[in-house]
Protein backbone atom coordinates (compact mmCIF):
# COMPACT_ATOMS: atom_id res chain seq x y z
CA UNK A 1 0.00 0.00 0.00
CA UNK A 2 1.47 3.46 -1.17
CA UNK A 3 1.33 6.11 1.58
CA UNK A 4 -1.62 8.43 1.62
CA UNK A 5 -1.54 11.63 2.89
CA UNK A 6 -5.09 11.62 5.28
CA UNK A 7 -4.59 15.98 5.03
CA UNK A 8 -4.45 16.15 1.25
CA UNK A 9 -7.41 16.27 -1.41
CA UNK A 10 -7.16 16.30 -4.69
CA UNK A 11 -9.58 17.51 -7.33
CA UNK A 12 -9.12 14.04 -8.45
CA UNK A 13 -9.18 11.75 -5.42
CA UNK A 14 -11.51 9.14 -5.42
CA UNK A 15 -11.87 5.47 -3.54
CA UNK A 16 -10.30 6.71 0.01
CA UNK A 17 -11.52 6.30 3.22
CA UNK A 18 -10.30 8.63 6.02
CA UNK A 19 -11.18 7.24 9.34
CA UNK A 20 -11.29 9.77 12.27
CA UNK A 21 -12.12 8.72 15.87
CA UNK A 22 -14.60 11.35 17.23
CA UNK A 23 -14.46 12.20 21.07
CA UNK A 24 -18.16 13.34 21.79
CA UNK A 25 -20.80 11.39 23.71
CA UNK A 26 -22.25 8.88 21.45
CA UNK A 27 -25.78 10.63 22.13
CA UNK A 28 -24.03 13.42 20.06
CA UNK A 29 -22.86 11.87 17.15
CA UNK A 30 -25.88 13.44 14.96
CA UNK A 31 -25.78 16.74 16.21
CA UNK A 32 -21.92 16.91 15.23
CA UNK A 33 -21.67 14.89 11.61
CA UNK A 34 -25.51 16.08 10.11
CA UNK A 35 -25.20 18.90 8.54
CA UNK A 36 -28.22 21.10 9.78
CA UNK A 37 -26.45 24.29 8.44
CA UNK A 38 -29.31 26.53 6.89
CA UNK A 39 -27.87 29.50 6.11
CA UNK A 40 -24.04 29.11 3.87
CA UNK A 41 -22.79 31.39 7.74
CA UNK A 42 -24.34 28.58 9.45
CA UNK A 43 -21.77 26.23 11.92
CA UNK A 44 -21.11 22.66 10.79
CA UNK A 45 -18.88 20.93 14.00
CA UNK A 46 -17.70 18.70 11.33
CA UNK A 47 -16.76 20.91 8.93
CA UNK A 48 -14.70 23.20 10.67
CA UNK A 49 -13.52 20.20 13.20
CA UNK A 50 -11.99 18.80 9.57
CA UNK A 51 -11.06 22.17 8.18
CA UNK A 52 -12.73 21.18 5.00
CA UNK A 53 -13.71 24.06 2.44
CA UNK A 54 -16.17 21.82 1.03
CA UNK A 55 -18.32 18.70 2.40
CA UNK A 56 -21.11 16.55 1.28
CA UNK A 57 -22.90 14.75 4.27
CA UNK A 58 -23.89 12.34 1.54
CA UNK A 59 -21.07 10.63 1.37
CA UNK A 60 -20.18 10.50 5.72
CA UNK A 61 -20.66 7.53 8.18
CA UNK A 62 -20.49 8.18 11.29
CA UNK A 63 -21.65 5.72 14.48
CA UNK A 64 -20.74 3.92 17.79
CA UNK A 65 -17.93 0.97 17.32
CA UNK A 66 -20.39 -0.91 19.75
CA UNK A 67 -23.22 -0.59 16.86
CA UNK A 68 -20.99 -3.13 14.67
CA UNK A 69 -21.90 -6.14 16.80
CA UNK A 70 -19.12 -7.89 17.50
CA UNK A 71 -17.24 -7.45 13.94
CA UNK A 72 -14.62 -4.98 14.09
CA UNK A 73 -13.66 -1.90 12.86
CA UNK A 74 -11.33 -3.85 10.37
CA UNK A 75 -13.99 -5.92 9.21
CA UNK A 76 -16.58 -3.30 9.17
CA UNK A 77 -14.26 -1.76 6.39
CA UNK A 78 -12.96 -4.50 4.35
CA UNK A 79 -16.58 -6.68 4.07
CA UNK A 80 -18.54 -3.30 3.86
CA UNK A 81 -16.20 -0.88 2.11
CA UNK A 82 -13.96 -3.62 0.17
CA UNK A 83 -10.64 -2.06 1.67
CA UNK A 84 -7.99 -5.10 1.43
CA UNK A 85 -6.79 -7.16 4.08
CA UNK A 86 -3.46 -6.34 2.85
CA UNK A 87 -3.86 -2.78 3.32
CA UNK A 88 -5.89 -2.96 6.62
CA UNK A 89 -3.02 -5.47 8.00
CA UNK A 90 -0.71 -3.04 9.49
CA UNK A 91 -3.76 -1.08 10.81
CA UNK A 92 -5.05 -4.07 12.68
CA UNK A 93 -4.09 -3.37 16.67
CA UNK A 94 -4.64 0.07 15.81
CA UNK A 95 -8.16 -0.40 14.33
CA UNK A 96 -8.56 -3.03 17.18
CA UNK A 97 -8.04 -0.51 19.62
CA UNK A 98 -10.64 2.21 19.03
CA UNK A 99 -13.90 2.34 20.56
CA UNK A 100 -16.58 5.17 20.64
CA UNK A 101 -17.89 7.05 17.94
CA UNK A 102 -15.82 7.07 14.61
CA UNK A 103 -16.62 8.79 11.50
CA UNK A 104 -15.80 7.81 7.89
CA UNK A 105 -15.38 10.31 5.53
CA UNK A 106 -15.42 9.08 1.74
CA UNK A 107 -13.69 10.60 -1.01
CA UNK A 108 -17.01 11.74 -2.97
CA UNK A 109 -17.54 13.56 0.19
CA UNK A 110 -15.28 16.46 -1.13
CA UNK A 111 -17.33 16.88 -4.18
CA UNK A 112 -14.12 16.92 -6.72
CA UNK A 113 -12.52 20.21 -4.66
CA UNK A 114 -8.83 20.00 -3.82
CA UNK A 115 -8.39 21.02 -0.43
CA UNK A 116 -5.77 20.76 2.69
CA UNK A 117 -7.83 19.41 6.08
CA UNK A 118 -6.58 20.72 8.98
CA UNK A 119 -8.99 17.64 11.43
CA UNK A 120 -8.64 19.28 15.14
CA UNK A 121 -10.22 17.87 18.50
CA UNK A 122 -12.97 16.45 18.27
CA UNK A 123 -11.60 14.79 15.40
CA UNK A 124 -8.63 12.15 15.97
CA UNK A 125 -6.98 11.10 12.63
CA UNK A 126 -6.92 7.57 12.75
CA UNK A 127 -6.24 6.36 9.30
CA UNK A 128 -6.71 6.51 5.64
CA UNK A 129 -7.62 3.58 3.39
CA UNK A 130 -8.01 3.48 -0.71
CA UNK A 131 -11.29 1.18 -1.45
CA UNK A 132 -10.21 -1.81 -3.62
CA UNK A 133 -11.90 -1.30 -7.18
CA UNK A 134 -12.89 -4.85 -8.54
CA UNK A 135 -10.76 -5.35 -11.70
CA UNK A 136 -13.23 -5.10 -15.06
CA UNK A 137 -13.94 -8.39 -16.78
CA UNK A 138 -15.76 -9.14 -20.01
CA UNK A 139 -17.04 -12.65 -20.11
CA UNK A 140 -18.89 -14.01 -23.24
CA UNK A 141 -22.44 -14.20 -22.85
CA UNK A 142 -24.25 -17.26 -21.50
CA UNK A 143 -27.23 -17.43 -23.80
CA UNK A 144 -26.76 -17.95 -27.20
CA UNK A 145 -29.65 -16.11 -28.11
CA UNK A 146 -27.55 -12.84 -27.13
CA UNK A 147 -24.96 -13.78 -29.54
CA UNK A 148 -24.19 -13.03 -33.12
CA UNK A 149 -24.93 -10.13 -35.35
CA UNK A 150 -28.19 -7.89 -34.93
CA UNK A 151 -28.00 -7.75 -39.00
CA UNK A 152 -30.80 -10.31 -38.27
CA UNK A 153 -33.22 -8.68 -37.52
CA UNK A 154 -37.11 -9.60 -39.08
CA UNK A 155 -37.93 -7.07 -41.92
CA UNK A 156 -39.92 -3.92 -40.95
CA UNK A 157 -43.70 -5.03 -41.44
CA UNK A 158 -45.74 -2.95 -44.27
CA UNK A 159 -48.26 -0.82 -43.72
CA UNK A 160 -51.73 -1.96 -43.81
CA UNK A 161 -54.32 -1.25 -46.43
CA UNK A 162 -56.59 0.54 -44.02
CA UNK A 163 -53.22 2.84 -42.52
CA UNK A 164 -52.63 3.32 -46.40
CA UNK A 165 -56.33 4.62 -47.03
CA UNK A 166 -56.60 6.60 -43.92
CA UNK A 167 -53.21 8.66 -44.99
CA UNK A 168 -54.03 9.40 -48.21
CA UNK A 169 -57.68 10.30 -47.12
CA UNK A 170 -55.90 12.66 -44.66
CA UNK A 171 -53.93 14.46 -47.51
CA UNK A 172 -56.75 15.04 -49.84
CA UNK A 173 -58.76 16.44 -46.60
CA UNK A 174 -55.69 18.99 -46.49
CA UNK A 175 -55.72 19.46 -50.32
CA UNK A 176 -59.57 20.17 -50.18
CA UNK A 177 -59.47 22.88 -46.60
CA UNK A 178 -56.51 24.53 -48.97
CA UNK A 179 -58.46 25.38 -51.79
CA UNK A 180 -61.60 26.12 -49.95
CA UNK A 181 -59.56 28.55 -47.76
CA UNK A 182 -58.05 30.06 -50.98
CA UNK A 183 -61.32 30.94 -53.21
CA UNK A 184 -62.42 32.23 -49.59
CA UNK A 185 -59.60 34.53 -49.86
CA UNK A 186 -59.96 35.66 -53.51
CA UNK A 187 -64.17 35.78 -52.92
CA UNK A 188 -63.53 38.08 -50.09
């Protein structure tokens, strides 16, 4: 795993997972990740705890290690984020050891806007992880029916003799309305 910088965003960035441990009473972990800002003057804790320019509270986890059940931090992130073992291995007695609130901030979160965070207390950095991408295969089709050319495709079907009639009848309607309207004009 190449070393991230957990303070840096690019314009660019996508796939990481920064992982802060949050020191407020679990009862507040709403009141300090939701962004209720209504006006743009409006305080967001997490906002200015990260130092962020921009944030999307789209793309933000944020909940007690006790709501995970028994699983982990570690696992919480590689089964439900698909962060690699191999990447999460160095982390593990760190990971192991956090407990409280913890929020997860993903890269979308940043909305594409390069930006330095400065995280301060609440906030405790823990780590940053990239999200494995699963590697793009193209496997043949399974039915054969989804194979071959579309070249084969059945002939357009004619026109019936009744859409026929009722088209022309339509023009010569058009035709008649035309002429009527023009010996109008010349009577008049």
């Amino acid at each position: 795993m190449t070393q991230i910088d957990p303070n840096t965003v690019t314009a660019q960035e996508h796939g990481l997972i920064r992982v802060y441990s949050l020191d407020v009473p679990s009862t507040d972990i709403e009141i300090f990740t939701v962004d209720g800002r209504i006006g743009a003057d409006d305080p967001w804790p997490l906002l200015d705890a990260l130092g962020a320019t921009h944030l999307d509270g789209d793309h933000i986890e944020a909940f007690d290690i006790a709501d995970l059940a028994g699983i982990g931090l570690a696992e919480y992130l590689s089964t439900g984020h698909g962060v690699s073992e191999a990447d999460l291995a160095p982390y593990l007695e760190l990971l192991g050891a956090v407990s409280g609130p913890v929020v997860l901030v993903f890269s979308r979160a940043f909305g594409g806007i390069a930006q330095t965070l400065t995280p301060e207390r609440p906030l405790g950095n823990v780590a940053t992880f990239r999200q494995d991408n699963a590697p793009v295969t193209f496997e043949p089709l399974p039915d054969e029916s989804a194979r071959g050319p579309v070249d084969d495709t059945p002939p357009k079907k004619q026109p019936s003799d009744a859409a026929m009639g009722g088209r022309v009848a339509t023009i010569a309607l058009l035709v008649m309305a035309a002429l009527v309207w023009v010996m109008i004009k010349i009577a008049g």
